[in-house]
PDB file of N, CA and C in Angstrom:
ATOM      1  N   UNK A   1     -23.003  19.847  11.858  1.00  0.00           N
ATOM      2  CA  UNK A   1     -22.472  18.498  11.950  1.00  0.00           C
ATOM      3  C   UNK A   1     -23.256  17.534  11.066  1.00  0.00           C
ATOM      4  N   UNK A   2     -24.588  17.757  11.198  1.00  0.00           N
ATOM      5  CA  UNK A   2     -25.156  16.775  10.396  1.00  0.00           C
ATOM      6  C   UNK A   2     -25.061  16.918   8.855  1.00  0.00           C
ATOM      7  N   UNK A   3     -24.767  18.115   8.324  1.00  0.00           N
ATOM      8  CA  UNK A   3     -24.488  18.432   6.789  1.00  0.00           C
ATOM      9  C   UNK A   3     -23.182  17.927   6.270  1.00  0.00           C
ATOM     10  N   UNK A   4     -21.977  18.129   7.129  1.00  0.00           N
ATOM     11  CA  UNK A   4     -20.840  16.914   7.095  1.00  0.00           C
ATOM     12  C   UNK A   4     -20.999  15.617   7.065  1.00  0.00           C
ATOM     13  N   UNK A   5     -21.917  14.890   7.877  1.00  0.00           N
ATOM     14  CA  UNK A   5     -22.346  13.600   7.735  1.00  0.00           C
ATOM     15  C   UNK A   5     -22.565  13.247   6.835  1.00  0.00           C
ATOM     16  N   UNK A   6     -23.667  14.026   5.879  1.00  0.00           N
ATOM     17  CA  UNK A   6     -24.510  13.606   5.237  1.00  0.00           C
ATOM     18  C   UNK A   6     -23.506  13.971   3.954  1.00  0.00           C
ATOM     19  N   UNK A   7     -22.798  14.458   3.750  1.00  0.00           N
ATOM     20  CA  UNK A   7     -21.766  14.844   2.594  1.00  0.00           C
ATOM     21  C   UNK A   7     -21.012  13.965   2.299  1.00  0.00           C
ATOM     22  N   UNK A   8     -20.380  13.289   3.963  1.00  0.00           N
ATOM     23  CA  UNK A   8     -19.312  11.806   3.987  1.00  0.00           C
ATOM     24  C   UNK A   8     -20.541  10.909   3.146  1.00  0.00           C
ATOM     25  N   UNK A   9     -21.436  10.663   3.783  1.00  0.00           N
ATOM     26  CA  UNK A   9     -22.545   9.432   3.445  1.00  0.00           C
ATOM     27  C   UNK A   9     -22.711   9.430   1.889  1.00  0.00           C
ATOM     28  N   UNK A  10     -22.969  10.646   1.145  1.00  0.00           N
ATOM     29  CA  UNK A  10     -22.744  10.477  -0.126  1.00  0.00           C
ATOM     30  C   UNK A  10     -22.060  10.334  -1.028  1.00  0.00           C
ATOM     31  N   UNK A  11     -20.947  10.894  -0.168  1.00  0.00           N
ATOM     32  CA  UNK A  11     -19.289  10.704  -0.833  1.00  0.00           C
ATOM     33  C   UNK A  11     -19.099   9.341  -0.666  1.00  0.00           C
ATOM     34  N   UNK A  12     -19.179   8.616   0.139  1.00  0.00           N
ATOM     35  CA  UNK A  12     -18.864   7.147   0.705  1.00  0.00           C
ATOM     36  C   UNK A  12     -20.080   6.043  -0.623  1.00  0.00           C
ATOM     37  N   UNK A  13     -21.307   6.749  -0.697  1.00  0.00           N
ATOM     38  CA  UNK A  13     -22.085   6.123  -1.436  1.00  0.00           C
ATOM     39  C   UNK A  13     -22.042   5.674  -3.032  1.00  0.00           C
ATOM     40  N   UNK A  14     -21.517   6.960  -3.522  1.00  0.00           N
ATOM     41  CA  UNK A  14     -20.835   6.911  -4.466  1.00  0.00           C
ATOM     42  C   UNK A  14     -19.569   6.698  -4.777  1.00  0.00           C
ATOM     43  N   UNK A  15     -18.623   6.383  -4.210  1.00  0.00           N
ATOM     44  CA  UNK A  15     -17.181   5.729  -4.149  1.00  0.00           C
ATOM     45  C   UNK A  15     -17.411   3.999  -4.203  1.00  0.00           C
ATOM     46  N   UNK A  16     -18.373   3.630  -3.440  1.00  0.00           N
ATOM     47  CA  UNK A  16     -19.143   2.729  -2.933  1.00  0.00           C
ATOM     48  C   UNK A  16     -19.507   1.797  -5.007  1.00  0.00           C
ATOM     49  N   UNK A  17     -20.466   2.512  -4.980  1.00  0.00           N
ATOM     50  CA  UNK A  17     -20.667   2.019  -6.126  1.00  0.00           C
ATOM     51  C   UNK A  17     -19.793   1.807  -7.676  1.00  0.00           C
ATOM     52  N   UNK A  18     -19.186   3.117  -7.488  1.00  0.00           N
ATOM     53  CA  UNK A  18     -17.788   3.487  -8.010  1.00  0.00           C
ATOM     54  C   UNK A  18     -17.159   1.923  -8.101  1.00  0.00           C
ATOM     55  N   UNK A  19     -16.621   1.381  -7.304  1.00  0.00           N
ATOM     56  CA  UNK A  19     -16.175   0.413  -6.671  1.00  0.00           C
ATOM     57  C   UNK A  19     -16.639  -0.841  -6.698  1.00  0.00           C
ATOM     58  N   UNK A  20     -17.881  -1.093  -6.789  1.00  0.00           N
ATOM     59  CA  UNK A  20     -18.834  -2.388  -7.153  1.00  0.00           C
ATOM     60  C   UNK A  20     -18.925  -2.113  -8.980  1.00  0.00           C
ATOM     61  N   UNK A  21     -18.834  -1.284  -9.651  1.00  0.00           N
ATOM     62  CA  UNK A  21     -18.571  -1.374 -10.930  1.00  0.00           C
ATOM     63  C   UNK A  21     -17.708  -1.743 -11.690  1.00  0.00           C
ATOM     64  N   UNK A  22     -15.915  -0.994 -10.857  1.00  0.00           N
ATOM     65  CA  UNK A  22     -14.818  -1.659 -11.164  1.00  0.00           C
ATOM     66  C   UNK A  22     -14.921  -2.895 -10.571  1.00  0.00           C
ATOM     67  N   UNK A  23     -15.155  -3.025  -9.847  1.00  0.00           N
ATOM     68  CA  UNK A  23     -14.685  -4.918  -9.308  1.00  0.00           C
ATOM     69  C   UNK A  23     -15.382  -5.946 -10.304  1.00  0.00           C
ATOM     70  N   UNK A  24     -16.534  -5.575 -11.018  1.00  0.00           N
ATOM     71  CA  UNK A  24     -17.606  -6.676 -11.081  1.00  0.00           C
ATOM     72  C   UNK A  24     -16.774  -6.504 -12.314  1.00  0.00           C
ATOM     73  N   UNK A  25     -16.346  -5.303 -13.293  1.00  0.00           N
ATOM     74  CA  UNK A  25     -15.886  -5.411 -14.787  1.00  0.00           C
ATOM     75  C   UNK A  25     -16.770  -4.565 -15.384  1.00  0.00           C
ATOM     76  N   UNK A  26     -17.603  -4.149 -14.681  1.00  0.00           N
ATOM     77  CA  UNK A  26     -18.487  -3.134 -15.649  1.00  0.00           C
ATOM     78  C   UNK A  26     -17.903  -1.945 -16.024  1.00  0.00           C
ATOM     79  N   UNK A  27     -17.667  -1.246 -15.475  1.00  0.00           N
ATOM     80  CA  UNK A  27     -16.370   0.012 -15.672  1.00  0.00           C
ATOM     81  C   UNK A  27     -15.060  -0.765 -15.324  1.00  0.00           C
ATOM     82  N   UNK A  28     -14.633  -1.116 -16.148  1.00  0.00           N
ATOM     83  CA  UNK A  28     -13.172  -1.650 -16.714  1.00  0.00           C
ATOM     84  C   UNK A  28     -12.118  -0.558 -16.591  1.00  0.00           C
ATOM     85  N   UNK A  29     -11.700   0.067 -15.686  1.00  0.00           N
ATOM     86  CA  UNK A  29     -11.057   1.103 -15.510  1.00  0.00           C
ATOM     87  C   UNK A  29     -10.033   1.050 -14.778  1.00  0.00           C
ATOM     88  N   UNK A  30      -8.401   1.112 -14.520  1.00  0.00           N
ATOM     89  CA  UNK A  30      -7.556   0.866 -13.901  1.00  0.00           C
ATOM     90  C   UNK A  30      -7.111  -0.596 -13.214  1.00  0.00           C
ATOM     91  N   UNK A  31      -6.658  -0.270 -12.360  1.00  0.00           N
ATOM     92  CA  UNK A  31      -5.940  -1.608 -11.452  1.00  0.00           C
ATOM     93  C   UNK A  31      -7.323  -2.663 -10.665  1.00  0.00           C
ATOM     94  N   UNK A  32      -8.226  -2.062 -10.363  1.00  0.00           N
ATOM     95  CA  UNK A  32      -9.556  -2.730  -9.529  1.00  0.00           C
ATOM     96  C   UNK A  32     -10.438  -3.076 -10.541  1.00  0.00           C
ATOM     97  N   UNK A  33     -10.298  -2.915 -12.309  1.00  0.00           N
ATOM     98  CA  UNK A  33     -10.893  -3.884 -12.832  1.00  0.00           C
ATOM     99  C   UNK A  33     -11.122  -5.121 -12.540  1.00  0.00           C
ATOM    100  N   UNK A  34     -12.155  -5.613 -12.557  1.00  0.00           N
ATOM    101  CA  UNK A  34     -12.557  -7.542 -12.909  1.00  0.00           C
ATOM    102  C   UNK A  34     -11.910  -8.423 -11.212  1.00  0.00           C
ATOM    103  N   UNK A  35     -11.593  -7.586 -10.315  1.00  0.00           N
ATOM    104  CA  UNK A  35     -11.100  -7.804  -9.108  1.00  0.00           C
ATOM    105  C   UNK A  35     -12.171  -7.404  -8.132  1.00  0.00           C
ATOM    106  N   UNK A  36     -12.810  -9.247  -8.350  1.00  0.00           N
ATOM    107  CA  UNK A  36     -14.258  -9.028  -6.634  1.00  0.00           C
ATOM    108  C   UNK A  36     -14.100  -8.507  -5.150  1.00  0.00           C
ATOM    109  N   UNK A  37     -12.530  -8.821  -5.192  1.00  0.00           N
ATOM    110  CA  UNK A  37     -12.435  -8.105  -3.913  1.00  0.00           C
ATOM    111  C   UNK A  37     -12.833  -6.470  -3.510  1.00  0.00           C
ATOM    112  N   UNK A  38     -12.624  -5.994  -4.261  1.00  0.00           N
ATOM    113  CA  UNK A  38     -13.052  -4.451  -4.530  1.00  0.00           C
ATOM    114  C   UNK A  38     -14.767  -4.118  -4.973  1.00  0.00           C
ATOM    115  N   UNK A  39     -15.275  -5.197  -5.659  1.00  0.00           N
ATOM    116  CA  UNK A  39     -16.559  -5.194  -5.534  1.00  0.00           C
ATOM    117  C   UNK A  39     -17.136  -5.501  -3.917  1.00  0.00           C
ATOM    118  N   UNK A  40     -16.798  -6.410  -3.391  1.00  0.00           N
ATOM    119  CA  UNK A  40     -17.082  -6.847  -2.094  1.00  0.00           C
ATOM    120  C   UNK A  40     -17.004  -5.457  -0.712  1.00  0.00           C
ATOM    121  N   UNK A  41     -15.482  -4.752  -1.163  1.00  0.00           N
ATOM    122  CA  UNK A  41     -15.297  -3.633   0.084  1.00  0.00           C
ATOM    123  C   UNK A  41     -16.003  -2.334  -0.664  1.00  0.00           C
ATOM    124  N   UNK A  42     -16.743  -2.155  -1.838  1.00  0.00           N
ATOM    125  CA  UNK A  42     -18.125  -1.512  -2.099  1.00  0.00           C
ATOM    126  C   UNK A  42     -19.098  -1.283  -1.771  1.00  0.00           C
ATOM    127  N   UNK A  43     -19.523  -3.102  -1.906  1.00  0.00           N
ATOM    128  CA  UNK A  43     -20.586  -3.222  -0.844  1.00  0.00           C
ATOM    129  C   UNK A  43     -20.834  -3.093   0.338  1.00  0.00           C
ATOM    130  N   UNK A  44     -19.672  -2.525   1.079  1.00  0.00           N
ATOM    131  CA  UNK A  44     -19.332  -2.638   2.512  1.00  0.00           C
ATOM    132  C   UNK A  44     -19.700  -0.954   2.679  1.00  0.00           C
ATOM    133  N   UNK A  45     -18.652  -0.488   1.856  1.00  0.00           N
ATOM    134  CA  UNK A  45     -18.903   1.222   1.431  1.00  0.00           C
ATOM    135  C   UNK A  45     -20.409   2.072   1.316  1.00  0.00           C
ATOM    136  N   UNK A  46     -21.032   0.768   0.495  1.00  0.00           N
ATOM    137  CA  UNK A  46     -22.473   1.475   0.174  1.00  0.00           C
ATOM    138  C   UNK A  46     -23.343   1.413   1.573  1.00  0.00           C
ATOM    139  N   UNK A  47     -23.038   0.111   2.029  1.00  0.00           N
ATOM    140  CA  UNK A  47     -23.698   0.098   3.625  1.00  0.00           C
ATOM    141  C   UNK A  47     -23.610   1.250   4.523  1.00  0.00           C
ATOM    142  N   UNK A  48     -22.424   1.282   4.284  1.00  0.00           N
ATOM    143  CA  UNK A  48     -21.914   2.425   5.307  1.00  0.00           C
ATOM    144  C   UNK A  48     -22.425   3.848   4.629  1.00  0.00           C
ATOM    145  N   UNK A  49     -22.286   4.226   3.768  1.00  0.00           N
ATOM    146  CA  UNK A  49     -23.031   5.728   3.434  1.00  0.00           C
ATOM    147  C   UNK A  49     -24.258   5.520   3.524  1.00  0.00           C
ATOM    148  N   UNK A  50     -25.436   4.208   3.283  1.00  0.00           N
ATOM    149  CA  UNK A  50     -26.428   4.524   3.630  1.00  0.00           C
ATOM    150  C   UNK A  50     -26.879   4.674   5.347  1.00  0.00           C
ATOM    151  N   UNK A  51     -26.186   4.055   5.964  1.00  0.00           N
ATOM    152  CA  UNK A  51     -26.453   4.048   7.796  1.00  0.00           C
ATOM    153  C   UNK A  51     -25.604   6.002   8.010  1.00  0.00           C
ATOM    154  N   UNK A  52     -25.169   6.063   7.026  1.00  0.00           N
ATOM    155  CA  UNK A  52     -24.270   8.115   7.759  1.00  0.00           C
ATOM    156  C   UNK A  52     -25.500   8.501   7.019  1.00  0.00           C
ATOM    157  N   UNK A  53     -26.435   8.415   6.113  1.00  0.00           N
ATOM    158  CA  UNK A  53     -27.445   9.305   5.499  1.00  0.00           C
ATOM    159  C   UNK A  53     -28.506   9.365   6.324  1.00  0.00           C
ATOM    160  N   UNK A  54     -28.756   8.111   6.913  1.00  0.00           N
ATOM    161  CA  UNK A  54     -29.762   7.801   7.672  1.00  0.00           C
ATOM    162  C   UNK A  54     -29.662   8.025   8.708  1.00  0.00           C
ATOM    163  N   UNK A  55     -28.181   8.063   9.386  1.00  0.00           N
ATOM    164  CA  UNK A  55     -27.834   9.080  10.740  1.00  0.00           C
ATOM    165  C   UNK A  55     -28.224  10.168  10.863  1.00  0.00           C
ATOM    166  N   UNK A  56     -27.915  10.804   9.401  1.00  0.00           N
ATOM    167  CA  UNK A  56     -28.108  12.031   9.619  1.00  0.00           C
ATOM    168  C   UNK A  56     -29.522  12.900   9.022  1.00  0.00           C
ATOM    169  N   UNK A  57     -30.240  12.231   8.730  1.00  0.00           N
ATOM    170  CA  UNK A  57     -31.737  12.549   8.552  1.00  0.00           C
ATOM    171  C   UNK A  57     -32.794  12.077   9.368  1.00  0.00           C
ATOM    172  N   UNK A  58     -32.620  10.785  10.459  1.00  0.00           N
ATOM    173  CA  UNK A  58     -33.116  11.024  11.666  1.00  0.00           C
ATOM    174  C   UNK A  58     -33.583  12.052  12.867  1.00  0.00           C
ATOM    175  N   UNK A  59     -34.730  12.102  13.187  1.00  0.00           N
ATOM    176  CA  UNK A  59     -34.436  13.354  13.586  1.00  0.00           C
ATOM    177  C   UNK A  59     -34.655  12.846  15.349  1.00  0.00           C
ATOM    178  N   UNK A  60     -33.245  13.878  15.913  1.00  0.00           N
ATOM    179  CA  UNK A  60     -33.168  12.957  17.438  1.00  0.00           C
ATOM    180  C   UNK A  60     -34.056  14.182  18.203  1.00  0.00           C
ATOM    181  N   UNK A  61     -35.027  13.415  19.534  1.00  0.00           N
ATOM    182  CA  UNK A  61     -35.388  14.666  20.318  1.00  0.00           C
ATOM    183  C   UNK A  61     -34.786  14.753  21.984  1.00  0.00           C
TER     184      UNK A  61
END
C-alpha cells in the first residue's frame, strides 16, 4: 500500500509542476498555456503529492 502511495505522490508531483509551468507560460504548450488558473490547481497538486510522499515515508508504530 505504501508503494502505491508513494507512486500517486509522485505522479501527482510531477503533473503538479507540469501544470505550474503551463499556467505561468513557461512551457507554452496546448490549451493551459499563459492560463493562472492552472498554475494555481498545480500548486494545489504539488501540495498534495508532497503530504502522499510524506504519508508514505512516515514510519507508523
Amino acid at each position: 500500500m505504501r508503494a502505491v502511495i508513494r507512486i500517486i505522490g509522485i505522479l501527482a508531483l510531477l503533473l503538479g509542476i507540469w501544470w505550474i509551468l503551463q499556467g505561468t507560460g513557461l512551457a507554452p504548450v496546448g490549451f493551459m498555456a499563459n492560463q493562472m488558473p492552472w498554475a494555481y490547481r498545480g500548486i494545489g497538486l504539488v501540495v498534495t503529492g508532497a503530504v502522499l510522499l510524506l504519508f508514505s515515508t512516515v514510519r507508523r508504530q
